[in-house]
C-alpha atoms as a PDB file:
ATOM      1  CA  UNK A   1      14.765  71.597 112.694  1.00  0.00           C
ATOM      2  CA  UNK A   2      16.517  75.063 111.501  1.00  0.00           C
ATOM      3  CA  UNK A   3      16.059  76.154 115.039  1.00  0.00           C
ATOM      4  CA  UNK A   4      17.909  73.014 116.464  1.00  0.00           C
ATOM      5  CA  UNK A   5      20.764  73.405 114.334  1.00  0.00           C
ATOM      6  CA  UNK A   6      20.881  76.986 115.021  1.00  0.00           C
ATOM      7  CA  UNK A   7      20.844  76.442 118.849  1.00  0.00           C
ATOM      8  CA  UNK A   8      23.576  73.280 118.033  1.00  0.00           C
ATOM      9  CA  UNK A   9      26.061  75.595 116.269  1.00  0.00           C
ATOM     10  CA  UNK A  10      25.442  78.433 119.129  1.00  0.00           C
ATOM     11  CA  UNK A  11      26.893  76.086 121.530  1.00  0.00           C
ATOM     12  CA  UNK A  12      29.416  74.785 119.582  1.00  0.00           C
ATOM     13  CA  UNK A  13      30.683  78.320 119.448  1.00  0.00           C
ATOM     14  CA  UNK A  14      30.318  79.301 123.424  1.00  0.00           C
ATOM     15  CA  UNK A  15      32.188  75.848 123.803  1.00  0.00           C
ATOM     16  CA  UNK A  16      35.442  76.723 120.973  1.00  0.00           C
ATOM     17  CA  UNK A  17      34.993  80.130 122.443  1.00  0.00           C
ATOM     18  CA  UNK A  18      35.475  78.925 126.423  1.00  0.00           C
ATOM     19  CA  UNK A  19      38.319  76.470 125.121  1.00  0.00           C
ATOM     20  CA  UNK A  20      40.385  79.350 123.113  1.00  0.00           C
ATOM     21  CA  UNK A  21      39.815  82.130 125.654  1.00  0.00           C
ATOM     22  CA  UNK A  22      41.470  78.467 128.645  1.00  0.00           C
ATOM     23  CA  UNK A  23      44.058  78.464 126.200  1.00  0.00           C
ATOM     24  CA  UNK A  24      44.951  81.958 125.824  1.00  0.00           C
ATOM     25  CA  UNK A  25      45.478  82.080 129.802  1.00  0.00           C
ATOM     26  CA  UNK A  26      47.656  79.242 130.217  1.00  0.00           C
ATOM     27  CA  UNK A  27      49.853  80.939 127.033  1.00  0.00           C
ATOM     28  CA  UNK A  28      50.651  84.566 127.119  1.00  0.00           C
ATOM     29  CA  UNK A  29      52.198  86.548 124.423  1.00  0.00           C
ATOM     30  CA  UNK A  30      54.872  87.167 127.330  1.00  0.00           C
ATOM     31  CA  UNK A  31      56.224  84.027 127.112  1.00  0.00           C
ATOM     32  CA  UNK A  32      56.381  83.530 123.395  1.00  0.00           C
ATOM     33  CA  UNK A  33      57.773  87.775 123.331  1.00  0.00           C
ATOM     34  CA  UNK A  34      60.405  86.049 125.913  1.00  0.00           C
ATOM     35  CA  UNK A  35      61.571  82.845 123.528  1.00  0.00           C
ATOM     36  CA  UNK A  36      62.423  85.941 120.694  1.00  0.00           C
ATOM     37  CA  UNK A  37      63.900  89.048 122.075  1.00  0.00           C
ATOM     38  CA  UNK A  38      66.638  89.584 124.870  1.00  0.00           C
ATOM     39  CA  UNK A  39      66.007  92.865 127.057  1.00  0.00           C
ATOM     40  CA  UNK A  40      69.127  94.007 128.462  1.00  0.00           C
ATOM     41  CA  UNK A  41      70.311  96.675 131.332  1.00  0.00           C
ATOM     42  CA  UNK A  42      73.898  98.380 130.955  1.00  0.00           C
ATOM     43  CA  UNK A  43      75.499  97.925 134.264  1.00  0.00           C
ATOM     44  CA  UNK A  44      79.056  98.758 133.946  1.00  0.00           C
ATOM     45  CA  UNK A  45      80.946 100.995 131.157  1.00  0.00           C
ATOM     46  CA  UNK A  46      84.824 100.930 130.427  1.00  0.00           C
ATOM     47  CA  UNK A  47      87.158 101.436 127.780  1.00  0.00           C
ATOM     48  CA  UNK A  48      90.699 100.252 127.312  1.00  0.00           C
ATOM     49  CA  UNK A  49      93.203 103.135 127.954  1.00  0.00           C
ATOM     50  CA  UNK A  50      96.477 103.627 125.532  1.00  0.00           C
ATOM     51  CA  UNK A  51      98.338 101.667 128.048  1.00  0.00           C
ATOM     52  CA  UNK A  52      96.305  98.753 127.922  1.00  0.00           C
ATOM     53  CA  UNK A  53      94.899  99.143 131.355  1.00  0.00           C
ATOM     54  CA  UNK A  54      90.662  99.238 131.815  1.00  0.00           C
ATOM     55  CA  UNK A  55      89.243 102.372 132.945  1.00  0.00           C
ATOM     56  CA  UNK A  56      85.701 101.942 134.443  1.00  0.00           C
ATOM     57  CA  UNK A  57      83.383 105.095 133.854  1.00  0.00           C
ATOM     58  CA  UNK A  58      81.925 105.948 136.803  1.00  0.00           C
ATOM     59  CA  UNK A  59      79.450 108.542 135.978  1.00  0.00           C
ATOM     60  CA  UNK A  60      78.377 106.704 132.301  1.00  0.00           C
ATOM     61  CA  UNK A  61      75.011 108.037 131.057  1.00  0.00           C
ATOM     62  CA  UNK A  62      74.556 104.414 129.573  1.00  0.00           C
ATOM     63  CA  UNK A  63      74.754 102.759 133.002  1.00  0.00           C
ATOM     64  CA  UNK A  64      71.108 102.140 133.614  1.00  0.00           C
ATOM     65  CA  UNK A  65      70.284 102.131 130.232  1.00  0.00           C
ATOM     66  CA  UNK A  66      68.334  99.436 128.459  1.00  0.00           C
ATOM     67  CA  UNK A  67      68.066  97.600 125.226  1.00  0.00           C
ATOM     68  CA  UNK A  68      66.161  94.807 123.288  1.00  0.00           C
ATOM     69  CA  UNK A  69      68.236  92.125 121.050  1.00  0.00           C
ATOM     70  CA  UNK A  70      66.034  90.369 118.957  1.00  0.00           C
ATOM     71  CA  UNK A  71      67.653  86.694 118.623  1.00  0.00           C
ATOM     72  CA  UNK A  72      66.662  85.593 115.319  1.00  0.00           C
ATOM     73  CA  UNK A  73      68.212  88.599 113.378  1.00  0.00           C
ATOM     74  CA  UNK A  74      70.891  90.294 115.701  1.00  0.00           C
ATOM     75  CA  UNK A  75      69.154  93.381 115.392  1.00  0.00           C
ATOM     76  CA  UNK A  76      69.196  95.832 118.213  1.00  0.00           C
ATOM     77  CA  UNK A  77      66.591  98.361 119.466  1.00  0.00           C
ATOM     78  CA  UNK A  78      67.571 101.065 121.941  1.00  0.00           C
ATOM     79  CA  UNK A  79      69.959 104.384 121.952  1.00  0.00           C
ATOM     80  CA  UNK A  80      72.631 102.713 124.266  1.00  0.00           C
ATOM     81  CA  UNK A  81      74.776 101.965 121.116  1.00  0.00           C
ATOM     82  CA  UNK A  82      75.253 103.661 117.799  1.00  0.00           C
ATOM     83  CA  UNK A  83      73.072 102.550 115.114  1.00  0.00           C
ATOM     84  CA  UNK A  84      74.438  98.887 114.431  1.00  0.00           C
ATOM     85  CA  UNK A  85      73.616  97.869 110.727  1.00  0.00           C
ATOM     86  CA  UNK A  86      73.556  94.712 109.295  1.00  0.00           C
ATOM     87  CA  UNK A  87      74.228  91.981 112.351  1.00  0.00           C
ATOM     88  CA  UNK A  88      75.653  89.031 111.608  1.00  0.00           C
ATOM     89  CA  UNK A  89      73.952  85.507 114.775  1.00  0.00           C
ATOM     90  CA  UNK A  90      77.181  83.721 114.660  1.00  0.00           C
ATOM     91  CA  UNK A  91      75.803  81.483 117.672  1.00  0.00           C
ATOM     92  CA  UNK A  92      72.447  81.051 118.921  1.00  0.00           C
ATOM     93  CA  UNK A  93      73.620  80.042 121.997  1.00  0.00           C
ATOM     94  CA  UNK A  94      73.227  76.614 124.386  1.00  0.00           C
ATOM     95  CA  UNK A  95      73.454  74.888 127.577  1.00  0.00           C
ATOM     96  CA  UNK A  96      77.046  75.641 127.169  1.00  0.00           C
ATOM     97  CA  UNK A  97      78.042  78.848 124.366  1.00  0.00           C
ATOM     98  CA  UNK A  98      76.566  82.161 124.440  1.00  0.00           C
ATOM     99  CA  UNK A  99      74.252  83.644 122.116  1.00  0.00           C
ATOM    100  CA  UNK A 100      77.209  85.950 119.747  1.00  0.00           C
ATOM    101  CA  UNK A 101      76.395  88.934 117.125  1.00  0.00           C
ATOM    102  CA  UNK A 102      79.358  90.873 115.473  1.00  0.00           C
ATOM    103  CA  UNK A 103      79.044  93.675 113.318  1.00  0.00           C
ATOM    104  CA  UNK A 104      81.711  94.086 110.928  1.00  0.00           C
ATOM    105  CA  UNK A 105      81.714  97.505 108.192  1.00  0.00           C
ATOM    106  CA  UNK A 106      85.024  98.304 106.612  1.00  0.00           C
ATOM    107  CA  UNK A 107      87.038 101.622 107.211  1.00  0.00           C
ATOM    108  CA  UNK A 108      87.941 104.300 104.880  1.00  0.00           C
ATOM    109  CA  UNK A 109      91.169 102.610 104.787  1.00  0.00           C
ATOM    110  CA  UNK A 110      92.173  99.748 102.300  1.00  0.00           C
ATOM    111  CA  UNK A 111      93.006  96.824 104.688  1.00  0.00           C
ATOM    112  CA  UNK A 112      90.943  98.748 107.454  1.00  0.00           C
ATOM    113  CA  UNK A 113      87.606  97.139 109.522  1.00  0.00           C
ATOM    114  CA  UNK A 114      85.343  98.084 112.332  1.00  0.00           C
ATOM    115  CA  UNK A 115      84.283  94.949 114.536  1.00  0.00           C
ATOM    116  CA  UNK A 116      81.237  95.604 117.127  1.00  0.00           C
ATOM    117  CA  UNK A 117      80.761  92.269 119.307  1.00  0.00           C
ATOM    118  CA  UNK A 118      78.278  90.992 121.379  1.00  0.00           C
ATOM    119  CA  UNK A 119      78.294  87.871 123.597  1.00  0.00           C
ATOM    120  CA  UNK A 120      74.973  87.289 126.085  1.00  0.00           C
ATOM    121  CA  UNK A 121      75.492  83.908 127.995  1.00  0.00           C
ATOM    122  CA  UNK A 122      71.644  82.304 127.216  1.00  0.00           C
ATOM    123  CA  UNK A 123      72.782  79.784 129.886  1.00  0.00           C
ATOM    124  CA  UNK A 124      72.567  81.361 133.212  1.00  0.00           C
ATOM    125  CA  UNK A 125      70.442  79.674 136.049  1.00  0.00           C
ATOM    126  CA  UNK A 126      68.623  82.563 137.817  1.00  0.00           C
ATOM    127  CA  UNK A 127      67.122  84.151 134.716  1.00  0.00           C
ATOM    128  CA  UNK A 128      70.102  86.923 134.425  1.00  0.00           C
ATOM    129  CA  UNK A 129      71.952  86.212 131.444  1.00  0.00           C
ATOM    130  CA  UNK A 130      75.116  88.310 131.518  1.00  0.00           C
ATOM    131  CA  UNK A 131      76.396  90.055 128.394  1.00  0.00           C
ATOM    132  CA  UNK A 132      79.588  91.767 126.981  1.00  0.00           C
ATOM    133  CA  UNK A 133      79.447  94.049 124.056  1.00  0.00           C
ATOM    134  CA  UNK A 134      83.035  95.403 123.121  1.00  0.00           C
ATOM    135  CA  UNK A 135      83.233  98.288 120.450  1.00  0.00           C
ATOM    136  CA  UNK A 136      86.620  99.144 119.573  1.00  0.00           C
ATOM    137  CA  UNK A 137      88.268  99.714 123.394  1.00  0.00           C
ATOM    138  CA  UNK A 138      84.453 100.483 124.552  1.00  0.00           C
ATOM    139  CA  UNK A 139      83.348  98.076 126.551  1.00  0.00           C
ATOM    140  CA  UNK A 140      79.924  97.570 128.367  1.00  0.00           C
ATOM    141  CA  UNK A 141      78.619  94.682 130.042  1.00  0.00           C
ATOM    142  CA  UNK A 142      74.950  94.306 132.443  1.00  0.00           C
ATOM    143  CA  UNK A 143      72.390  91.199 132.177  1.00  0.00           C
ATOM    144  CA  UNK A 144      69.777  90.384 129.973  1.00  0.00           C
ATOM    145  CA  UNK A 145      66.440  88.518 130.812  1.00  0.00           C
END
């Protein structure tokens, strides 16, 4: 009867094992990984000259460059920007607003403040999600997936 049992419980196993390894196929980590980080691609840099007028930077060493925003935090990962501490999700984004982080640290100055922003519109239909991330007059915009 031990024997029975043993052969019972053997198949039990193969059979949880066959449904678990179905399951894992039909979910991949890629699309949880996709539901909890944005990976973006610089495409244009500019900056807003002294008389108000945007100057695109042609030759940019960011262009090209990519980085990962996670989406519950804000945090970013990548050397595009200057280390960005403590992000503030002001908007997980919709159907119809943008996913929004803003970084805000206060100057040396008594009424001064620094202000980092970054808008990704979650919303786009072909997968491309364009962003905007304005530092100051630095501005850089690209796509996210």
């Amino acid at each position: 009867m031990f024997q029975e049992m043993k052969s019972g419980m053997t198949q039990l196993n193969k059979f949880q094992l066959f449904i678990t390894l179905i399951c894992s196929v039909w979910i991949s980590p890629g699309a949880f990984a996709a539901e909890k980080i944005y990976r973006c691609e610089v495409l244009s840099d500019a900056y807003i000259k002294s008389n108000g007028e945007l100057d695109i930077v042609k030759d940019s060493p960011r262009i090209g460059q990519e980085f990962v925003v996670i989406k519950k935090t804000g945090e970013v990962v990548g050397d595009v920007m200057d280390p960005l501490g403590k992000p503030k999700v002001i908007a997980f984004g919709s159907n119809s607003n943008s996913y929004k982080v803003v970084w805000i640290k206060k100057a040396a100055g008594k009424d001064g403040a620094f202000v980092d922003y970054l808008s990704i519109n979650g919303f786009a239909k072909d997968g491309k999600y364009p962003f905007g991330f304005f530092s100051g007059a630095l501005l850089m915009a690209g796509v996210c997936e």
